[in-house]
C-alpha atoms as a PDB file:
ATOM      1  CA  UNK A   1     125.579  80.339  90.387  1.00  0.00           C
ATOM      2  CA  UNK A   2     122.402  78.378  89.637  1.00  0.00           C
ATOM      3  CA  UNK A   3     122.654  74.460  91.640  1.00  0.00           C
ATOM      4  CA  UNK A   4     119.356  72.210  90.914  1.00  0.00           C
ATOM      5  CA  UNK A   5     117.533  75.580  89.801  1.00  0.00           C
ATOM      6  CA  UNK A   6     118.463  77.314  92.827  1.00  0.00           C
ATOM      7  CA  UNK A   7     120.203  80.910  92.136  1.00  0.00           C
ATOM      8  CA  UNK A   8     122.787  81.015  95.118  1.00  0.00           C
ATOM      9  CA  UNK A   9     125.026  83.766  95.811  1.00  0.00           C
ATOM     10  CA  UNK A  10     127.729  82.698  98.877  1.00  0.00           C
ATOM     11  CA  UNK A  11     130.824  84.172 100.163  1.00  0.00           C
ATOM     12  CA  UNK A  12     133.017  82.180 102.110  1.00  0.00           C
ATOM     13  CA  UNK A  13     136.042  82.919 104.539  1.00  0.00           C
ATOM     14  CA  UNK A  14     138.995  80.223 105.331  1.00  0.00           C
ATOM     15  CA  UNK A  15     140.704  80.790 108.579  1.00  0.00           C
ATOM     16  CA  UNK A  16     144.673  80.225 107.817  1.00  0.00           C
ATOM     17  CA  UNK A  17     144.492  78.772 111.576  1.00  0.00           C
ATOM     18  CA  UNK A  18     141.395  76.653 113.196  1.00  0.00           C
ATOM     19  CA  UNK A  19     139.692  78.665 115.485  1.00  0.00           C
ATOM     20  CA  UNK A  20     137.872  77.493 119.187  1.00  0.00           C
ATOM     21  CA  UNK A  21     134.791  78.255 119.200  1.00  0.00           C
ATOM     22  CA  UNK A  22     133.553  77.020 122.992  1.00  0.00           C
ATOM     23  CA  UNK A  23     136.848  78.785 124.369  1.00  0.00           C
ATOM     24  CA  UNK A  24     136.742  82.178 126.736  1.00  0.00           C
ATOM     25  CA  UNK A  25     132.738  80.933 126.910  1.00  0.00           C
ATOM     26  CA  UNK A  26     131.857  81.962 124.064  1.00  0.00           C
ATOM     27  CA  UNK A  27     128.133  81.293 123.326  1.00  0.00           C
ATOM     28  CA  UNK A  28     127.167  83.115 120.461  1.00  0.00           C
ATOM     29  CA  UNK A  29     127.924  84.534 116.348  1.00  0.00           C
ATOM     30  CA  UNK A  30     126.248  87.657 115.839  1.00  0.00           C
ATOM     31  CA  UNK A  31     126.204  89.928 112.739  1.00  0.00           C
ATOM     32  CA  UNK A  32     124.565  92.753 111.366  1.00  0.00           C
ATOM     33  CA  UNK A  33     122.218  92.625 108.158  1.00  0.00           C
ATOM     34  CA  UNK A  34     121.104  95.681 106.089  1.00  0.00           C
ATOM     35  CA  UNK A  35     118.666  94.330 102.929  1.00  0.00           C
ATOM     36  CA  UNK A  36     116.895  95.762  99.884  1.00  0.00           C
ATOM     37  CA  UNK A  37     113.021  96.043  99.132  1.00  0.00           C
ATOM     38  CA  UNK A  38     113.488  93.619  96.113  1.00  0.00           C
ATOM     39  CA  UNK A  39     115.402  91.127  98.066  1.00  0.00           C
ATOM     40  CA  UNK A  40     114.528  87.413  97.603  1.00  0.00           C
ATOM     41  CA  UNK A  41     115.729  84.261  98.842  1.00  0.00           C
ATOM     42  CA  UNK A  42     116.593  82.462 101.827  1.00  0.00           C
ATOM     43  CA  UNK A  43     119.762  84.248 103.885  1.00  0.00           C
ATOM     44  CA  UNK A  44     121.872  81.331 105.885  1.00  0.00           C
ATOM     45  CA  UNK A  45     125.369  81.115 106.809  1.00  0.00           C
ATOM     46  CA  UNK A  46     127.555  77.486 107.518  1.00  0.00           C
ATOM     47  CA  UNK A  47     130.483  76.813 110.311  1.00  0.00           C
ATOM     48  CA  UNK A  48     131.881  74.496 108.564  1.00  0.00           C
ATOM     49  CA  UNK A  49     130.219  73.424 106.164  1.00  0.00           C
ATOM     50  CA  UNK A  50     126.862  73.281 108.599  1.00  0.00           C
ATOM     51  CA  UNK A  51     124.139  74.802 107.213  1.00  0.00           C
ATOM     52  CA  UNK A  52     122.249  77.360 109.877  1.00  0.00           C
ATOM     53  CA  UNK A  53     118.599  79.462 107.422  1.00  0.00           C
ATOM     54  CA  UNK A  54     118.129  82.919 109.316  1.00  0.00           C
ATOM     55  CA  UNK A  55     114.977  82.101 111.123  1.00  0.00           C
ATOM     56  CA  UNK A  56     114.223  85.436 112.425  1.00  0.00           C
ATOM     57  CA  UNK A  57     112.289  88.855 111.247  1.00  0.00           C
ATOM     58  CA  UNK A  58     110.064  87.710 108.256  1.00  0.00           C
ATOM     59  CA  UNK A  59     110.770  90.534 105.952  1.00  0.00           C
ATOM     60  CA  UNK A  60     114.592  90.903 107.397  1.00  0.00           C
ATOM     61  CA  UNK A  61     115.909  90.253 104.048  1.00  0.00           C
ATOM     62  CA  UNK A  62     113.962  93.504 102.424  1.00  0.00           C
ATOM     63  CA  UNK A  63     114.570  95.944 105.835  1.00  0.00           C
ATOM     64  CA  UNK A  64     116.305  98.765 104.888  1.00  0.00           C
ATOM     65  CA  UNK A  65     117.677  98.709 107.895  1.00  0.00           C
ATOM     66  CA  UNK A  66     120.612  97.267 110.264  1.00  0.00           C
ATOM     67  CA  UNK A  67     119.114  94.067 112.365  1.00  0.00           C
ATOM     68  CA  UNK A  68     121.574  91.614 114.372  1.00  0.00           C
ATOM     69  CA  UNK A  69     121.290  87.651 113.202  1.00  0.00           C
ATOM     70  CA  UNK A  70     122.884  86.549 116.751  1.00  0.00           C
ATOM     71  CA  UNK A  71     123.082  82.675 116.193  1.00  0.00           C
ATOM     72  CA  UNK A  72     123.111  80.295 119.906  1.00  0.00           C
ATOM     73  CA  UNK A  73     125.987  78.428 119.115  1.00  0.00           C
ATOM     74  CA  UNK A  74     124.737  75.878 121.631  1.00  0.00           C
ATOM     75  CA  UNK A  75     122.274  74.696 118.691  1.00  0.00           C
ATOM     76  CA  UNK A  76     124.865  73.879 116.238  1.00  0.00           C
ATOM     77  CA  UNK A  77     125.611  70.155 114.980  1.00  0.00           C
ATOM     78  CA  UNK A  78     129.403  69.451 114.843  1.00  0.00           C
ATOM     79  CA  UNK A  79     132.833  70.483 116.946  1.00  0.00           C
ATOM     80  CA  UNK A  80     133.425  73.864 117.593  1.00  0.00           C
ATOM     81  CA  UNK A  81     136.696  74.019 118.837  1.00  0.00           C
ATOM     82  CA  UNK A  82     138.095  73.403 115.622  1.00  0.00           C
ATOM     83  CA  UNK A  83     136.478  75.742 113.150  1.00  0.00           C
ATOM     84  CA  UNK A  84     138.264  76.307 109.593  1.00  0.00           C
ATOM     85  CA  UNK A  85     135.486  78.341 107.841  1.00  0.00           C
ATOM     86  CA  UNK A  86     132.449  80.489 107.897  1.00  0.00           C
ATOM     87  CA  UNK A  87     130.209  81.186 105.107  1.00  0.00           C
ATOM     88  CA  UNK A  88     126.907  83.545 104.014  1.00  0.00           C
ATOM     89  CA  UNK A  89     125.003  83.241 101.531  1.00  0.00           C
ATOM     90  CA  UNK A  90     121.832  83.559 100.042  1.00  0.00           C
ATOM     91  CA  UNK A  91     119.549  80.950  97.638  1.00  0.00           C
ATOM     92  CA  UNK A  92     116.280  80.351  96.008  1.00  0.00           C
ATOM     93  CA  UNK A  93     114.781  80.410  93.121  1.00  0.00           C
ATOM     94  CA  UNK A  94     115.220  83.082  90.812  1.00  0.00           C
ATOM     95  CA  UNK A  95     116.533  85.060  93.698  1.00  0.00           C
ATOM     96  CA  UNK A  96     118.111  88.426  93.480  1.00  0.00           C
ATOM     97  CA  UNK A  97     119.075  91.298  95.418  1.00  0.00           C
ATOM     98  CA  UNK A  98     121.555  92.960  97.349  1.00  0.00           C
ATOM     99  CA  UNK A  99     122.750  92.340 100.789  1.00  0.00           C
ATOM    100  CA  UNK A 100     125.395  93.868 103.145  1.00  0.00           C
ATOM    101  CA  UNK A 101     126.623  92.456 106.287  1.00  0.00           C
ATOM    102  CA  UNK A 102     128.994  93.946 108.778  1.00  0.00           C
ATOM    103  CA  UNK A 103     130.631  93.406 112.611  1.00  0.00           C
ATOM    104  CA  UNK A 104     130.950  89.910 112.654  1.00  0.00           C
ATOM    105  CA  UNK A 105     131.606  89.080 116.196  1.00  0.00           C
ATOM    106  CA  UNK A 106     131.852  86.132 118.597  1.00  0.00           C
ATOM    107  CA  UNK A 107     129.788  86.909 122.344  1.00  0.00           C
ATOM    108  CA  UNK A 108     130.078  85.198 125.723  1.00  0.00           C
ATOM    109  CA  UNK A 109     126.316  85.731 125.845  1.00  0.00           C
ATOM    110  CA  UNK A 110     123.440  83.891 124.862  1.00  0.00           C
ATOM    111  CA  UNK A 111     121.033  85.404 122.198  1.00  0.00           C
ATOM    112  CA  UNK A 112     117.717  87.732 123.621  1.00  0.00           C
ATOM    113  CA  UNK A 113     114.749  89.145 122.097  1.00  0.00           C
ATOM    114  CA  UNK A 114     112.263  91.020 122.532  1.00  0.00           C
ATOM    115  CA  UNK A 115     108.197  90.254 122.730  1.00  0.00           C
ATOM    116  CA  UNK A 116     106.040  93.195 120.097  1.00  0.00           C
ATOM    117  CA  UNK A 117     103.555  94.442 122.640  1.00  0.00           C
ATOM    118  CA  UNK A 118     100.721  96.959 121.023  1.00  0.00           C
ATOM    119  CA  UNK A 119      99.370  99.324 123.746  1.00  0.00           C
ATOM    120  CA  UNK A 120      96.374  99.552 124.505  1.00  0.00           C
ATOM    121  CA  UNK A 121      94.307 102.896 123.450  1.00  0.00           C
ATOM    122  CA  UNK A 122      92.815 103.245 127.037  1.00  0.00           C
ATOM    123  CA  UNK A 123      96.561 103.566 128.176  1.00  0.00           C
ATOM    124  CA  UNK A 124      96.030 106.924 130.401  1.00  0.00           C
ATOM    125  CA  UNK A 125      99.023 108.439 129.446  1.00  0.00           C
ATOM    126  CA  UNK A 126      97.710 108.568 125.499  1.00  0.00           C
ATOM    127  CA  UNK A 127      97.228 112.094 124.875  1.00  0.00           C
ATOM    128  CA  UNK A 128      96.132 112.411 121.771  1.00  0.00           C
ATOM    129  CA  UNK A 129      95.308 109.711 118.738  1.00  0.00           C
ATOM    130  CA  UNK A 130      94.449 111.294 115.254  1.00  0.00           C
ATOM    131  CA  UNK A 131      92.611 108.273 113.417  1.00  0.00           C
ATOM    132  CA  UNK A 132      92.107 110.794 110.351  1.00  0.00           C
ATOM    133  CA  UNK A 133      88.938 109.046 109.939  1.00  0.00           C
ATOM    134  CA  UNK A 134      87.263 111.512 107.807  1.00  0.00           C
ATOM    135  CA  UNK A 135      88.037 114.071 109.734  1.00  0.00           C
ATOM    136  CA  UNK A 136      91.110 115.517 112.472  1.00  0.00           C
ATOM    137  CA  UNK A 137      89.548 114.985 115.637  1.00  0.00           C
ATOM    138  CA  UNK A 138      90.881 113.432 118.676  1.00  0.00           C
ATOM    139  CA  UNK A 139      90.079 110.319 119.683  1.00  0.00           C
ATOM    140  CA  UNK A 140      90.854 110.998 123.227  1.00  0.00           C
ATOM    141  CA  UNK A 141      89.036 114.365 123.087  1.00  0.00           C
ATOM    142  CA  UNK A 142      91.925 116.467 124.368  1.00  0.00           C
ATOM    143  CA  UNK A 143      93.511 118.241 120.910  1.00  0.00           C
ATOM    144  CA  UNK A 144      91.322 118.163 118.096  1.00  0.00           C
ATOM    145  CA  UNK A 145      93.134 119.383 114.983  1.00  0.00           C
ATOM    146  CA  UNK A 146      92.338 122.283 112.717  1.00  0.00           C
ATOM    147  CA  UNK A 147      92.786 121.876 109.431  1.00  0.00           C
ATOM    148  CA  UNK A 148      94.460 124.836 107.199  1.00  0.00           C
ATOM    149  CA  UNK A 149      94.409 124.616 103.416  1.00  0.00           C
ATOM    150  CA  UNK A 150      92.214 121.583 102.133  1.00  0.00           C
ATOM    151  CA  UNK A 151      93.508 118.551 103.321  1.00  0.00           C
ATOM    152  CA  UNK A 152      91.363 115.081 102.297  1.00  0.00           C
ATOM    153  CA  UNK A 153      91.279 111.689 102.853  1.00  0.00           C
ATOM    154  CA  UNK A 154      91.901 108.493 101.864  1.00  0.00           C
ATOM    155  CA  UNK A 155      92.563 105.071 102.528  1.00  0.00           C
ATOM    156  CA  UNK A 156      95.208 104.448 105.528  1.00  0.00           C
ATOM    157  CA  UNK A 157      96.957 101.733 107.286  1.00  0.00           C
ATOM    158  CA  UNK A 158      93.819 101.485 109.317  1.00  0.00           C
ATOM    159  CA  UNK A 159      90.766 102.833 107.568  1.00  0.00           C
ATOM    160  CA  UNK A 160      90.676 106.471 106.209  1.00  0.00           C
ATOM    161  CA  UNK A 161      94.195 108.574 106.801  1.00  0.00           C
ATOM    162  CA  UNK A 162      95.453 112.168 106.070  1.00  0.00           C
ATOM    163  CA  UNK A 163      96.664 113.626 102.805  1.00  0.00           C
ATOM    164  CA  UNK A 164      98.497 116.825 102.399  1.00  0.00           C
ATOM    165  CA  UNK A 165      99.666 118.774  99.651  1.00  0.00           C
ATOM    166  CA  UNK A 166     102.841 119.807 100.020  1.00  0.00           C
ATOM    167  CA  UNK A 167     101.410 123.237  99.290  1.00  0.00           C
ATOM    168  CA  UNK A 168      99.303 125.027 102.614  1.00  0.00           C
ATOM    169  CA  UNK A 169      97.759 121.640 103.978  1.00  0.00           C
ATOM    170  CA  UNK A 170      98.401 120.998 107.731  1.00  0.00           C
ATOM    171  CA  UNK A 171      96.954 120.293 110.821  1.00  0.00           C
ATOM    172  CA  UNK A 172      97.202 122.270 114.024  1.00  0.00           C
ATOM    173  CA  UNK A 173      95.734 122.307 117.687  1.00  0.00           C
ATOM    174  CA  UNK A 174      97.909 125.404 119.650  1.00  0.00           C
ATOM    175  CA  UNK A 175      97.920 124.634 122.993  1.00  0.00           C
ATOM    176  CA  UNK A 176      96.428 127.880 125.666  1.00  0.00           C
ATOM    177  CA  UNK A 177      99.296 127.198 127.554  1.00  0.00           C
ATOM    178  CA  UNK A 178     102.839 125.563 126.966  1.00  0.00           C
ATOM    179  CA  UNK A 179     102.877 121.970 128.873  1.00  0.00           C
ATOM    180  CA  UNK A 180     105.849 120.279 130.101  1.00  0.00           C
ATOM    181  CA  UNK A 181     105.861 116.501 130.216  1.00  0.00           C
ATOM    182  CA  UNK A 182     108.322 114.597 131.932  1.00  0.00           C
ATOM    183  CA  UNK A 183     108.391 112.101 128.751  1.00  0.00           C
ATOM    184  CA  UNK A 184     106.744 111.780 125.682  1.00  0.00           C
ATOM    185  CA  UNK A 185     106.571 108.967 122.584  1.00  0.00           C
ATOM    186  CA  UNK A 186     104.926 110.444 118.550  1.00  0.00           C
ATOM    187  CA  UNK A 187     104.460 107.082 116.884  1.00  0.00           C
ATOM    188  CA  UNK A 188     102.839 107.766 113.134  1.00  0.00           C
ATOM    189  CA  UNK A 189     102.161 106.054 109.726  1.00  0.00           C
ATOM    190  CA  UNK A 190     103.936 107.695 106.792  1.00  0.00           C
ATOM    191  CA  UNK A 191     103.512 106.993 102.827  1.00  0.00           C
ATOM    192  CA  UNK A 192     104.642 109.384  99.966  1.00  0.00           C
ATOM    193  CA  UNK A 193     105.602 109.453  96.507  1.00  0.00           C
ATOM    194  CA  UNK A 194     106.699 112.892  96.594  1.00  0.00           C
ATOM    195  CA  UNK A 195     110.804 112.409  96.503  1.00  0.00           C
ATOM    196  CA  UNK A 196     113.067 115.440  96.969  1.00  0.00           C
ATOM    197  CA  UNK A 197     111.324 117.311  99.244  1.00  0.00           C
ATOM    198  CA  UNK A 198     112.372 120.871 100.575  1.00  0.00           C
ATOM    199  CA  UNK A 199     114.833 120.382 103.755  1.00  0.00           C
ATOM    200  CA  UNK A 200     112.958 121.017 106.611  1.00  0.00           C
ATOM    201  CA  UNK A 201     109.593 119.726 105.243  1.00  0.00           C
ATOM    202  CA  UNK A 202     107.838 118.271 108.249  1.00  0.00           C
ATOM    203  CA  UNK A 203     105.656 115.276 109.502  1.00  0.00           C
ATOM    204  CA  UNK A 204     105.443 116.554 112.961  1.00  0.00           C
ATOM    205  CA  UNK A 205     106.255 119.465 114.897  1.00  0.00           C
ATOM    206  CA  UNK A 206     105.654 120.588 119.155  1.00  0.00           C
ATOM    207  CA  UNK A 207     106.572 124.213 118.478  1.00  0.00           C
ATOM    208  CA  UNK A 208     107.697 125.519 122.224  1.00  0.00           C
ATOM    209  CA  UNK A 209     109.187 128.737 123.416  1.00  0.00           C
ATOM    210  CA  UNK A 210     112.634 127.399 124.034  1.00  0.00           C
ATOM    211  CA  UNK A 211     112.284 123.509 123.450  1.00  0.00           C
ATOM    212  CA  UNK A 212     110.578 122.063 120.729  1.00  0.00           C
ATOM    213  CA  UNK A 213     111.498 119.803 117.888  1.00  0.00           C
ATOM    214  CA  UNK A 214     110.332 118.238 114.658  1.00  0.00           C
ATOM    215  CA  UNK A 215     110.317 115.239 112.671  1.00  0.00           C
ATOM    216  CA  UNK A 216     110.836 115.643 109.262  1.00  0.00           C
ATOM    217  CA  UNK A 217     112.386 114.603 105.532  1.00  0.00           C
ATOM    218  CA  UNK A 218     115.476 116.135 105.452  1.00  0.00           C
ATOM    219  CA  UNK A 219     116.307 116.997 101.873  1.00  0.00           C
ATOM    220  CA  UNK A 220     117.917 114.116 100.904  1.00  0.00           C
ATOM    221  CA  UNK A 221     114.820 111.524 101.293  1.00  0.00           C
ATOM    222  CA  UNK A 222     115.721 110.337 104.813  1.00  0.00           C
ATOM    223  CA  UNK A 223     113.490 110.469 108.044  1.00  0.00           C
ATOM    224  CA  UNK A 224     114.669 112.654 110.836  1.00  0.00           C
ATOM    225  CA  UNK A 225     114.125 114.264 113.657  1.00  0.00           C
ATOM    226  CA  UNK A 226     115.402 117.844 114.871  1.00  0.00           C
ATOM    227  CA  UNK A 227     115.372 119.724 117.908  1.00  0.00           C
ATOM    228  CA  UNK A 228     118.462 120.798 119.510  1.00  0.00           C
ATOM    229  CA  UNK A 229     120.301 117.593 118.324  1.00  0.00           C
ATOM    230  CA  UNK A 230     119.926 116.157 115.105  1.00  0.00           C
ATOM    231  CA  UNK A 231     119.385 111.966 114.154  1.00  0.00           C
ATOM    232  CA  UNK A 232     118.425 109.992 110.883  1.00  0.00           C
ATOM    233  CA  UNK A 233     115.186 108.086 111.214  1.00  0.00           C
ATOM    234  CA  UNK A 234     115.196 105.875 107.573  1.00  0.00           C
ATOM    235  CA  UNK A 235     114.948 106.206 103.741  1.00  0.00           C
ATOM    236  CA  UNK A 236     111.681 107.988 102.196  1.00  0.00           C
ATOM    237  CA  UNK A 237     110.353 105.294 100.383  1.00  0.00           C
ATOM    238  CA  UNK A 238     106.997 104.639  98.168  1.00  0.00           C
ATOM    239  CA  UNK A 239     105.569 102.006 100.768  1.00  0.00           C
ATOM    240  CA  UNK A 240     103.978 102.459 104.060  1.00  0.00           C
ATOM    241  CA  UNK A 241     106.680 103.300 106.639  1.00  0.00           C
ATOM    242  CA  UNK A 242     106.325 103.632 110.505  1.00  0.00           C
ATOM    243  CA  UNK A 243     108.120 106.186 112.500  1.00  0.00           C
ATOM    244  CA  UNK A 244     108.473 106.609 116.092  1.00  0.00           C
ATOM    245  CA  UNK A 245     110.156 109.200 118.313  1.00  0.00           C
ATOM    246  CA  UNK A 246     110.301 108.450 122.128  1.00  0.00           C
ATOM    247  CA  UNK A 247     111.456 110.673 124.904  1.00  0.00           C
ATOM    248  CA  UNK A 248     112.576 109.420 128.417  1.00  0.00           C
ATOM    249  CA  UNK A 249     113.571 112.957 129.838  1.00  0.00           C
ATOM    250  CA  UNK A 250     116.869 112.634 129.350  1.00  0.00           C
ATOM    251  CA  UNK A 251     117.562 111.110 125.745  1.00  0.00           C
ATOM    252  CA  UNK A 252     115.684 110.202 122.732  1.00  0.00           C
ATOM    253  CA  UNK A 253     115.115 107.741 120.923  1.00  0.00           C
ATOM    254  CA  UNK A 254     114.565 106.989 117.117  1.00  0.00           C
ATOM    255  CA  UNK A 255     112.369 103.771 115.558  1.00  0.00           C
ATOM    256  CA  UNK A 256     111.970 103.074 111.954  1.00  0.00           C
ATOM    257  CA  UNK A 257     109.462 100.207 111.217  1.00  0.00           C
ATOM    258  CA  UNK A 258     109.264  99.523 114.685  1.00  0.00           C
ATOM    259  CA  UNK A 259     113.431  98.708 115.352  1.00  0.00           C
ATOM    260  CA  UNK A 260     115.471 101.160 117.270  1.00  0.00           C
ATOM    261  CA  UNK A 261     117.662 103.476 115.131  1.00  0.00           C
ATOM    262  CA  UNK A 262     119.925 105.516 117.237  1.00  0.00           C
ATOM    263  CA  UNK A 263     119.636 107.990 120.502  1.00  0.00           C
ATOM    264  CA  UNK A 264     119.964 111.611 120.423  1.00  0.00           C
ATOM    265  CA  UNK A 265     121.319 112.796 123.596  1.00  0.00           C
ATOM    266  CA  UNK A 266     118.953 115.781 124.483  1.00  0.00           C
ATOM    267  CA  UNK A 267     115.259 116.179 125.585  1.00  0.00           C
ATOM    268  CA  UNK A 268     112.792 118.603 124.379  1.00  0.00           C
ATOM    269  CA  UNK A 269     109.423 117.724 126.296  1.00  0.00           C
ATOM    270  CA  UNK A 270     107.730 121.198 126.334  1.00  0.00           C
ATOM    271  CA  UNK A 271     104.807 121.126 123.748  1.00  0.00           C
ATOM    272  CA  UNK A 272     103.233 124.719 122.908  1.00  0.00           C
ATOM    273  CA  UNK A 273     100.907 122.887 119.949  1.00  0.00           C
ATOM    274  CA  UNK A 274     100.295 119.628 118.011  1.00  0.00           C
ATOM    275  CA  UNK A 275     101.100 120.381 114.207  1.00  0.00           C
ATOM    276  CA  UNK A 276     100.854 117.544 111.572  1.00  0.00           C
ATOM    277  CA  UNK A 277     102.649 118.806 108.502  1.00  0.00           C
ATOM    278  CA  UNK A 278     104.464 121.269 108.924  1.00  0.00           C
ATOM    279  CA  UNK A 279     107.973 122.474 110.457  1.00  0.00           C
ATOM    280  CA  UNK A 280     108.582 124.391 113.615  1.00  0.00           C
ATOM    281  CA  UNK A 281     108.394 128.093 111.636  1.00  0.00           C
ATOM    282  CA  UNK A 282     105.094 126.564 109.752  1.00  0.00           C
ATOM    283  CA  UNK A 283     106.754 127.199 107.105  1.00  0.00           C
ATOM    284  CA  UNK A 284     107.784 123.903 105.374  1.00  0.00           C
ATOM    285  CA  UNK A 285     105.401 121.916 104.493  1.00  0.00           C
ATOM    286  CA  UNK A 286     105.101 117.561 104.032  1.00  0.00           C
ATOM    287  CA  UNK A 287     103.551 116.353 100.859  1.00  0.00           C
ATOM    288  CA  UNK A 288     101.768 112.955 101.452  1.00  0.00           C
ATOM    289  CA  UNK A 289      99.798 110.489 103.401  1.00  0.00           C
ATOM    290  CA  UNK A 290      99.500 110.230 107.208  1.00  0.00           C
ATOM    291  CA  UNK A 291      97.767 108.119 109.491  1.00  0.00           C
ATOM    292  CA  UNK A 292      97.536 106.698 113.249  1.00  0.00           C
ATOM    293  CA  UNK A 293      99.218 109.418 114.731  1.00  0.00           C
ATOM    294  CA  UNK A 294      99.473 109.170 118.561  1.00  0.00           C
ATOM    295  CA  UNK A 295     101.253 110.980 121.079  1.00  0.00           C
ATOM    296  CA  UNK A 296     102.131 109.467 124.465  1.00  0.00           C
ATOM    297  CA  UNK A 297     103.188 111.605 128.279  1.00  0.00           C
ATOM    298  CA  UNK A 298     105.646 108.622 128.541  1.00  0.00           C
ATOM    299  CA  UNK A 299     108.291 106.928 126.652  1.00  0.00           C
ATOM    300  CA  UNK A 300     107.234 103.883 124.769  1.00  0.00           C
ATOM    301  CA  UNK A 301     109.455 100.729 125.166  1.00  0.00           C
ATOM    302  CA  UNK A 302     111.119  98.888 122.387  1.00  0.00           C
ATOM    303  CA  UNK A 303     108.489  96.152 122.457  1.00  0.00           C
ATOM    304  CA  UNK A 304     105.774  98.626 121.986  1.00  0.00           C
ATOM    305  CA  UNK A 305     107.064 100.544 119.042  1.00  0.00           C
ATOM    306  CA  UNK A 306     107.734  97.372 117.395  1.00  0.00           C
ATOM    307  CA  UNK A 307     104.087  96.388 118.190  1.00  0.00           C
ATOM    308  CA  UNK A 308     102.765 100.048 117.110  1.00  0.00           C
ATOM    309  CA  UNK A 309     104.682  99.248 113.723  1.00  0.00           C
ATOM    310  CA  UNK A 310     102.568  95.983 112.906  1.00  0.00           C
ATOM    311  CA  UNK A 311     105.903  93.498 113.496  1.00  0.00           C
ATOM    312  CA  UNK A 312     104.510  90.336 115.662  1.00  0.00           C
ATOM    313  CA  UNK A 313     108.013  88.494 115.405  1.00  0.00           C
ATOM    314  CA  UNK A 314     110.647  88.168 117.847  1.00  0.00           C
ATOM    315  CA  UNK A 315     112.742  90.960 117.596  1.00  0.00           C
ATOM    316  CA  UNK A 316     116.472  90.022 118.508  1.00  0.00           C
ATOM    317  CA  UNK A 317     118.599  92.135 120.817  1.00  0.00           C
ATOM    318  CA  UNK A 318     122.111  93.478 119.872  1.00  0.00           C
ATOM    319  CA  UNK A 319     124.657  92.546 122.180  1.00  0.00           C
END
């Protein structure tokens, strides 16, 4: 409905018995929030009646992605032990969109985040950073990349980045000797408006003997990676998007714009070569823009892949 020019879309549950809020110490209301590109407007929810404006990631509203809104019930005006209804909505002016919101929960635990930390390049355990300034050299000056086909350049996330073809463009270094890592983190910039790309058609691959993996658009316009276990990064979109694949030995893990995804239970840390564009056969290739690739001996935290992904907010925890 439109109130004092305000669009305003709300939905609104009425408990058929009051609820206590403060019992079983409880301490916080979390939910989950996936948005839409095109969102606009201000996302809040009432207890109540009391009003409560989502005050955390900036651009939360237009993630395509699932982020927790934990609320510290501490902070809210009025009784709690009586609590009759609960309701989300979203207003501004003009705004539209879609939301969806899911596993709404009460916690005996008080709301965390986490601090965006960007490493620093002289971190010793940085193997290899392709800047793609021009050319695909190495910053550290362990792998420099060969390029196959005619890949060019353009403008990046940071200065000049990679653009491939989708044809025979890639970039390679084969290794003289397979290494094994005990961990490893590929953090990389990613922009296309090539939709409906072959299955298999790859950003990334570590081609190994017996334990190698790749990260890739699977065939229906969604990020992922593959090695002996499968996971979804994100949605292929048209804008800038920031990928991240971190490996503690054990598990790995998955980051799309700088939030944790999902783990894959399995760890593939031999690297036989660095290949940017192509699969693990070399034989399906990515069609678009690349920059600020990096590859790490170690796993990255969650602060760090948020700060690798430009975010400088607080980033909250789920419970």
């Amino acid at each position: 409905n439109n109130t004092n020019g305000l669009s305003v879309s709300e939905t609104e549950i009425t408990f058929d018995s009051a609820q206590d809020w403060t019992a079983s110490g409880i301490k916080s209301l979390s939910l989950n929030i996936y948005g839409d590109p095109d969102n606009t407007g201000q996302l809040y929810l009432k207890i109540n009646g009391t009003r409560i404006d989502y005050d955390g990631l900036s651009d939360a509203m237009q993630r395509t992605a699932w982020i927790p809104w934990n609320i510290d019930l501490s902070g809210v005006a009025g009784s709690l032990q009586n609590v009759t209804s609960l309701a989300i909505g979203v207003e501004g002016a003009g705004a539209t969109g879609v939301i969806y919101l899911d596993e709404i929960r009460l916690y005996p635990l008080t709301p965390e985040t986490i601090t965006p930390v960007i490493p620093n390049d002289s971190d010793p355990n940085l193997v290899t950073y392709y800047a793609f300034e021009g050319n695909a050299n190495d910053s550290q000056g362990n792998y420099n990349g060969t390029p196959t086909g005619d890949p060019v350049y353009t403008s990046g996330v940071a200065g000049q980045a990679l653009v491939l073809d989708n044809v025979d463009d890639l970039i390679v270094n084969t290794f003289d000797a397979e290494v094994t890592w005990p961990a490893y983190s590929v953090s990389l910039w990613v922009k296309t408006d090539l939709f409906n790309q072959d299955l298999y058609s790859s950003l990334f691959n570590n081609n190994s003997s017996g334990a190698d993996f790749q990260i890739e658009v699977n065939g229906n316009d969604i990020y992922g990676y593959r090695g002996g276990g499968n996971g979804q990064l994100g949605p292929v979109t048209s804008d800038w998007v920031h990928l991240t694949v971190t490996c503690d030995g054990t598990q790995t893990h998955l980051y799309y714009n700088g939030l944790f995804v999902r783990t894959v239970n399995e760890a593939q840390t031999q690297f036989g070569q660095i290949a940017i564009g192509a699969n693990r056969g070399m034989t399906n290739l990515f069609g678009g823009i690349l920059d600020e690739v990096r590859v790490y001996n170690r796993a990255l935290s969650n602060a760090e892949a948020a700060g690798l992904a430009g975010i400088t907010d607080e980033i909250p925890l789920s419970f």
